[in-house]
Protein backbone atom coordinates (compact mmCIF):
# COMPACT_ATOMS: atom_id res chain seq x y z
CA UNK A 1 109.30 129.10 401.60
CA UNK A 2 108.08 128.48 405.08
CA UNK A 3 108.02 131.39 407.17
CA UNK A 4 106.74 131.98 410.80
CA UNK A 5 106.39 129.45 414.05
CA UNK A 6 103.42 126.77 414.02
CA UNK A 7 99.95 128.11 414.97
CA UNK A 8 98.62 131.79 414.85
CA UNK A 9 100.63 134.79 415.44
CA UNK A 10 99.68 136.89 418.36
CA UNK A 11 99.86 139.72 416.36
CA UNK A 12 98.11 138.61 413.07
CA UNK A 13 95.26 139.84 412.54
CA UNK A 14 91.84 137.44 413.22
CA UNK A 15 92.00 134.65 410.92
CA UNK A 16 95.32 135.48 409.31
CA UNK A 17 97.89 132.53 409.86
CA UNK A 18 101.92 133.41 410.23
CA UNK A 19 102.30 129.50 409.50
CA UNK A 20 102.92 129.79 405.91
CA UNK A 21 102.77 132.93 403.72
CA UNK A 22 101.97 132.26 399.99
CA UNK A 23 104.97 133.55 397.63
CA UNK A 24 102.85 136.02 395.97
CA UNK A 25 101.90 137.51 399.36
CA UNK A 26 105.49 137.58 400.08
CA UNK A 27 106.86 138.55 396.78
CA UNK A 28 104.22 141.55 397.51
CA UNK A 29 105.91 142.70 400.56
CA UNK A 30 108.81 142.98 399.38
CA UNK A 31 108.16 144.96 396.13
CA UNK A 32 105.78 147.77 398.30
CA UNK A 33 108.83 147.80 400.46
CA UNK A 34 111.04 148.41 397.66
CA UNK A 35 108.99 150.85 395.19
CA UNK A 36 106.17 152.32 397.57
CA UNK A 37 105.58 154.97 400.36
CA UNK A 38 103.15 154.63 402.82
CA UNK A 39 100.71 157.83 402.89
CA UNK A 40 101.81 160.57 404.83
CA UNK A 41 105.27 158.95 405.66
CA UNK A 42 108.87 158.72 403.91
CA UNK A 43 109.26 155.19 404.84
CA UNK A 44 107.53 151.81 405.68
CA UNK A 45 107.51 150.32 409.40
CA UNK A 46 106.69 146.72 410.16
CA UNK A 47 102.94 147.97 411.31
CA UNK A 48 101.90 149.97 408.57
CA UNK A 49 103.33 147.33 406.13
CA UNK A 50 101.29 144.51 408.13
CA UNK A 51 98.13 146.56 408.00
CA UNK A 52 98.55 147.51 404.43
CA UNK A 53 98.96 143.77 403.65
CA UNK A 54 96.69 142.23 406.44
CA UNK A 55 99.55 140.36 408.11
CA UNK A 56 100.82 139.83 411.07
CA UNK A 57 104.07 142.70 412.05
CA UNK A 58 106.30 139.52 412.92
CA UNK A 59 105.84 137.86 409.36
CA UNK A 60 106.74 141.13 408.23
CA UNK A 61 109.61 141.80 410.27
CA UNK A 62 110.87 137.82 409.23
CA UNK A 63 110.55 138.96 405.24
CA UNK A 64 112.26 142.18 405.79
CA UNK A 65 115.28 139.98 408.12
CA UNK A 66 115.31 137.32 405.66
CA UNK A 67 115.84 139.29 402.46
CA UNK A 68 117.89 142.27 404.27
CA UNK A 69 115.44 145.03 404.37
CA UNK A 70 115.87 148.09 406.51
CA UNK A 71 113.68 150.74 406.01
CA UNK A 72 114.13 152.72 409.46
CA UNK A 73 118.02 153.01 408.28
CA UNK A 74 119.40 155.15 405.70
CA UNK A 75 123.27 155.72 404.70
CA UNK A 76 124.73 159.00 404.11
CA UNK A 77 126.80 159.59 400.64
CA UNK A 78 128.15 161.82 398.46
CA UNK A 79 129.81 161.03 394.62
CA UNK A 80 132.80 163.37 393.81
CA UNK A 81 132.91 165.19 390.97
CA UNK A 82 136.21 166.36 391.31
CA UNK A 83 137.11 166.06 387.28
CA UNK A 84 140.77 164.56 388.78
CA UNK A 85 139.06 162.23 390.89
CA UNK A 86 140.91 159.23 389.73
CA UNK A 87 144.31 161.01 389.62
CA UNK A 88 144.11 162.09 392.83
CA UNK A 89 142.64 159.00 394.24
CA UNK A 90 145.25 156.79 392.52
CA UNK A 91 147.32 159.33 394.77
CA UNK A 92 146.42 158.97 397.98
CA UNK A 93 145.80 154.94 398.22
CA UNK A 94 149.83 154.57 396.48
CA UNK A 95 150.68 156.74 399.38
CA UNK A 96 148.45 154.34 401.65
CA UNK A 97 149.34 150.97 400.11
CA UNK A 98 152.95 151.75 399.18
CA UNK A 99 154.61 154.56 401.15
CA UNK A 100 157.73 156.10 399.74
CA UNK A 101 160.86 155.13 401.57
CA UNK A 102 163.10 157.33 404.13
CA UNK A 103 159.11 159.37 404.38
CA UNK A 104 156.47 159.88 406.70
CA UNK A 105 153.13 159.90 405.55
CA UNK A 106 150.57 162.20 407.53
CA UNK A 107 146.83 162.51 407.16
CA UNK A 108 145.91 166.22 408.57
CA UNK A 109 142.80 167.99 409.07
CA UNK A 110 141.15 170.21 411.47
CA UNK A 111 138.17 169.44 413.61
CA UNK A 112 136.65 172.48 413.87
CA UNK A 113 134.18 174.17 416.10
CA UNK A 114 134.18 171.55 419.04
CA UNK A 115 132.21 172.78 421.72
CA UNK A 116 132.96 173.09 425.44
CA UNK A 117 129.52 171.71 426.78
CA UNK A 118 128.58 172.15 430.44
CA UNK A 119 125.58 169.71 431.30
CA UNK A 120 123.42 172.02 433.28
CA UNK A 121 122.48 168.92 436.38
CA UNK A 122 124.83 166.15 437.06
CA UNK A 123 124.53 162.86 435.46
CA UNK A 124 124.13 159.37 437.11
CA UNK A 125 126.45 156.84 437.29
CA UNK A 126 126.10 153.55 435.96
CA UNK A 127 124.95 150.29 437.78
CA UNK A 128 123.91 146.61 437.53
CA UNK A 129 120.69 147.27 435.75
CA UNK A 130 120.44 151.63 434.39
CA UNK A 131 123.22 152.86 432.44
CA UNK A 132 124.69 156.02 432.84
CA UNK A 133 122.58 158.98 432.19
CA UNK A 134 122.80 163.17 431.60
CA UNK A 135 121.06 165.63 430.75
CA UNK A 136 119.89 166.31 427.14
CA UNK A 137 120.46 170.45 427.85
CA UNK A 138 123.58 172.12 428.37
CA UNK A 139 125.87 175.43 428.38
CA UNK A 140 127.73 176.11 425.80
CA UNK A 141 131.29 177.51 427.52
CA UNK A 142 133.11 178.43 424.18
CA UNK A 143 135.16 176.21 420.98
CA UNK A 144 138.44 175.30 420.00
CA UNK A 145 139.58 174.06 416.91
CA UNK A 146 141.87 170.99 417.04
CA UNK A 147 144.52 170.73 414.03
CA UNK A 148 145.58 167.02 413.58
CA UNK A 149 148.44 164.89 411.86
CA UNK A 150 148.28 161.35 412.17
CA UNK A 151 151.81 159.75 411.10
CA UNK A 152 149.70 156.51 409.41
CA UNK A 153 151.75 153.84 409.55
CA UNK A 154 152.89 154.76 413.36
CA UNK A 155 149.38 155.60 414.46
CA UNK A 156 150.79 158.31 416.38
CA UNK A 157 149.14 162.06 416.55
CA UNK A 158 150.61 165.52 416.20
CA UNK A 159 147.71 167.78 417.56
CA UNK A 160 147.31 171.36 418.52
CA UNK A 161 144.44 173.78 419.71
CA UNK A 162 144.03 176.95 418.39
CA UNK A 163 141.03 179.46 418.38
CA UNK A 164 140.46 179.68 414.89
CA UNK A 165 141.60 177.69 411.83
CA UNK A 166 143.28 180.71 409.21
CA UNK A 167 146.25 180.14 407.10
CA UNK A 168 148.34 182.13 410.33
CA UNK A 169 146.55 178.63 412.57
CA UNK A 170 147.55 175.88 409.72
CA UNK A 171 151.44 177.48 409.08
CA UNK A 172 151.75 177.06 413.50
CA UNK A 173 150.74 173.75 412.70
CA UNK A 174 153.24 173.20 409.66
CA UNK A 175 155.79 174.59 411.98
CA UNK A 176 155.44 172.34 415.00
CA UNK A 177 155.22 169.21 412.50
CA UNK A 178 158.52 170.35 410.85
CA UNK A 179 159.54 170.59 414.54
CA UNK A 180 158.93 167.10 415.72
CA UNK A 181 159.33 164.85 412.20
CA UNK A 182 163.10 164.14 412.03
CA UNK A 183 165.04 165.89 409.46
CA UNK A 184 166.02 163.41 407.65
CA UNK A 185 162.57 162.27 406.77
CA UNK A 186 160.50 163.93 403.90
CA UNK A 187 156.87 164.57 404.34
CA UNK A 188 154.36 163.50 402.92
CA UNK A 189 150.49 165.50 403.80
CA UNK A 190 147.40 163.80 402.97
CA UNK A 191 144.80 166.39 403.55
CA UNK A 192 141.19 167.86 401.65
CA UNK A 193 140.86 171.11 399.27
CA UNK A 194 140.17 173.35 402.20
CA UNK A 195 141.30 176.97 401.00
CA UNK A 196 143.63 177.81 403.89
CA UNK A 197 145.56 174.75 402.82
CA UNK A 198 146.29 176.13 399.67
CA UNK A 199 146.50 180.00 401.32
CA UNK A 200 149.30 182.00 399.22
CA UNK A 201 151.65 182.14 402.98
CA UNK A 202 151.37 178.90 402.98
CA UNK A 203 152.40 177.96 399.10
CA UNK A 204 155.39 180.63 400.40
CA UNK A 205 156.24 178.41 403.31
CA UNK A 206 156.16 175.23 401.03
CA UNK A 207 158.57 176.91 398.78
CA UNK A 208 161.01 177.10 401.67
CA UNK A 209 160.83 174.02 403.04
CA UNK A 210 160.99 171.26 400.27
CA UNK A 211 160.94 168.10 402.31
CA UNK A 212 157.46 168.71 402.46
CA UNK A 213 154.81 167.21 399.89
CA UNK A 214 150.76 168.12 400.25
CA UNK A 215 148.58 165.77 398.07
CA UNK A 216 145.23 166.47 398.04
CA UNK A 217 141.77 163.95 397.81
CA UNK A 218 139.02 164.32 395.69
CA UNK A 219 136.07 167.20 396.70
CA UNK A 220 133.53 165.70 398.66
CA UNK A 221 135.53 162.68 399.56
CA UNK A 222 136.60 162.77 403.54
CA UNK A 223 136.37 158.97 403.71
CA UNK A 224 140.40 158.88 401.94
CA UNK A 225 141.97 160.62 405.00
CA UNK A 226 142.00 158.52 407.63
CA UNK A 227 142.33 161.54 410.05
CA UNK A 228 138.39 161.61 410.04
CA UNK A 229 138.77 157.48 411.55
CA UNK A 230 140.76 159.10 414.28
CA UNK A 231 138.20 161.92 414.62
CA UNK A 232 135.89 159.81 415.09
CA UNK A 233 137.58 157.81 418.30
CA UNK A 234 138.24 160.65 420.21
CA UNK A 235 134.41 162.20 419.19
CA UNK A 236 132.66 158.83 420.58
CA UNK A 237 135.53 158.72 423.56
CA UNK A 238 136.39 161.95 424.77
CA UNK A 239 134.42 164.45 423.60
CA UNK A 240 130.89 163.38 423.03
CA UNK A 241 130.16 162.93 426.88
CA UNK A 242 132.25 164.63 428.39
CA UNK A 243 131.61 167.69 430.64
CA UNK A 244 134.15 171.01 430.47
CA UNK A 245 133.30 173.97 432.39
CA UNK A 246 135.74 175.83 430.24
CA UNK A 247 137.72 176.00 426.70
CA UNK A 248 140.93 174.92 429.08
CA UNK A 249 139.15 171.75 430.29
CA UNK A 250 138.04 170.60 426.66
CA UNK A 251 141.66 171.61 425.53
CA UNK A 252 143.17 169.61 428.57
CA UNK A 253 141.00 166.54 428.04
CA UNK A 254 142.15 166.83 424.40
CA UNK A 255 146.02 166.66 424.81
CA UNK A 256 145.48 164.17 427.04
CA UNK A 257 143.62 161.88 424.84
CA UNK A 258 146.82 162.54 422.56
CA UNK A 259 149.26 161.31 425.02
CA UNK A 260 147.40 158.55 425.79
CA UNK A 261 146.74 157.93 422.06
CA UNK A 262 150.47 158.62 421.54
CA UNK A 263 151.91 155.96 424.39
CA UNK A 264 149.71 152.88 422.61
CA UNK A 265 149.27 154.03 419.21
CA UNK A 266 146.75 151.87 417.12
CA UNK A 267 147.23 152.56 413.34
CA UNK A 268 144.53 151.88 410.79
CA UNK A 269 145.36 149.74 408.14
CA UNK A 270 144.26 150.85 404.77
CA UNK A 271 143.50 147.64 402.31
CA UNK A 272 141.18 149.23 399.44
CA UNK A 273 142.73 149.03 396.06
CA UNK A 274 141.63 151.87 393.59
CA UNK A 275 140.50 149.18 390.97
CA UNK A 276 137.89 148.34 393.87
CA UNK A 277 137.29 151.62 394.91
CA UNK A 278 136.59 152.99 391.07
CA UNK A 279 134.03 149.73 390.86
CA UNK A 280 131.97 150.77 393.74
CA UNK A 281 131.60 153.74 392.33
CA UNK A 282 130.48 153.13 389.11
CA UNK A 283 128.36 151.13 390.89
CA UNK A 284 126.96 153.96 392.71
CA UNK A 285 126.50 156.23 389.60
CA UNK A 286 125.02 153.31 387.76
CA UNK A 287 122.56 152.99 390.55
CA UNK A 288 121.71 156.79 390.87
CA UNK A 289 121.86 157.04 386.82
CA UNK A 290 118.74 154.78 387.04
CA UNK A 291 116.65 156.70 389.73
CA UNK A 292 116.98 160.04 388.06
């Protein structure tokens, strides 16, 4: 396979053409990529690889493109072992995929610990040419905990700020949801194995008020409650740059992200079957079965 422009790269080395690169050579590159470290490092870059195989760094960057290879990235993940994994997944996606009727399905969770960050100099604005800038330093002026019910197929948000994130926090929480879901509607709570969830007041509570249902995901598996997706917006919109000179301001700048949310709701669509899901990760254990 021809790789590389006409002529000799800029950055081969002398006497090393980028016009063609023999299969083996190739083939070579892309199985030190795969199986080997470079000294003193965790991971290849396109000029130790080109030194280490006396290439140029673009004919080494066009391998890596053309067969997919990233080494600078690396994905996060974690396989349940939850020993009801599949029960409870099966769970949560029929909740997802197929909703009961005259119900509301919420996903709820609690962001915890989000900070009120002062930057300690003003920022820049942005302009034809710079983007915005701050400062990497800041003051830390206190945390709130934001408790969160998103009605899924609605995209709308229940949300409230409290200091801390007990069982006393979560049954406020219960209380204002029972508040504002209509009465004729059961309830149906998507949420993760935290302990407060499962607090004796809170089974109590339960016991009084039927209409609710909690169903719980797997350990170590966030990525079912879509909760975290909305987490994530107001992180990246709100929260991440913003400036609060007090636990007020963040909370302020946090309700109204809610009513904004709340005026033009955007729900996310859930399409995963558990068939697919359990396939991906068999193909996961299969893959870390091999490497252990």
């Amino acid at each position: 396979m021809a790789l590389g422009c006409p002529g000799i790269s800029e950055d081969a080395p002398h006497g090393v053409s980028s016009r063609r690169i023999p299969a083996e050579k190739e083939k070579a590159i892309i199985e030190a990529t795969l199986h080997t470290k470079p000294p003193g490092a965790t991971q290849w870059s396109v000029r130790t690889m080109a030194k280490a195989q006396g290439v140029g760094k673009s004919t080494v960057q066009r391998i890596w493109d053309a067969n997919g290879l990233k080494p600078h990235r690396v994905k996060t993940f974690k396989l349940s072992k939850d020993k009801r994994f599949v029960e409870k997944l099966t769970d949560v996606v029929g909740l997802y995929l197929n909703p009961p009727e005259k119900a509301i399905v919420l996903c709820i969770d609690e962001k915890t610990q989000i900070q009120a960050l002062d930057r300690t100099q003003p920022g820049l604005p942005m302009k034809r040419g710079r983007c915005g800038t701050m400062t990497h330093d800041y003051k830390r002026n206190g945390t709130t905990c934001l408790f969160a019910a998103l009605v899924v197929l609605e995209g709308k948000v229940i949300g409230s700020c409290f200091p801390k994130h007990r069982n006393i926090e979560f049954l406020k929480f219960l209380r204002k949801i029972d508040r504002e879901i209509p009465k004729d509607k059961q309830i149906h709570a998507i949420m993760d194995n935290y302990g407060t969830h499962k607090h004796p007041n809170v089974q109590n509570w339960l016991s009084k008020h039927p209409r609710f249902h909690f169903h719980f995901t797997p350990t170590s598996s966030s990525w079912l409650n879509l909760i975290e997706r909305w987490f994530g917006e107001i992180t990246r919109k709100r929260i991440r740059r913003g400036t609060f000179y007090s636990v007020e301001d963040l909370i302020q700048a946090i309700e109204e992200y809610i009513r904004v949310n709340n005026k033009d709701p955007n729900p996310f669509v859930w399409t995963a079957k558990v068939e697919d899901i359990l396939a991906k990760v068999s193909r996961c254990k299969a893959v870390a079965g091999t490497l252990h």
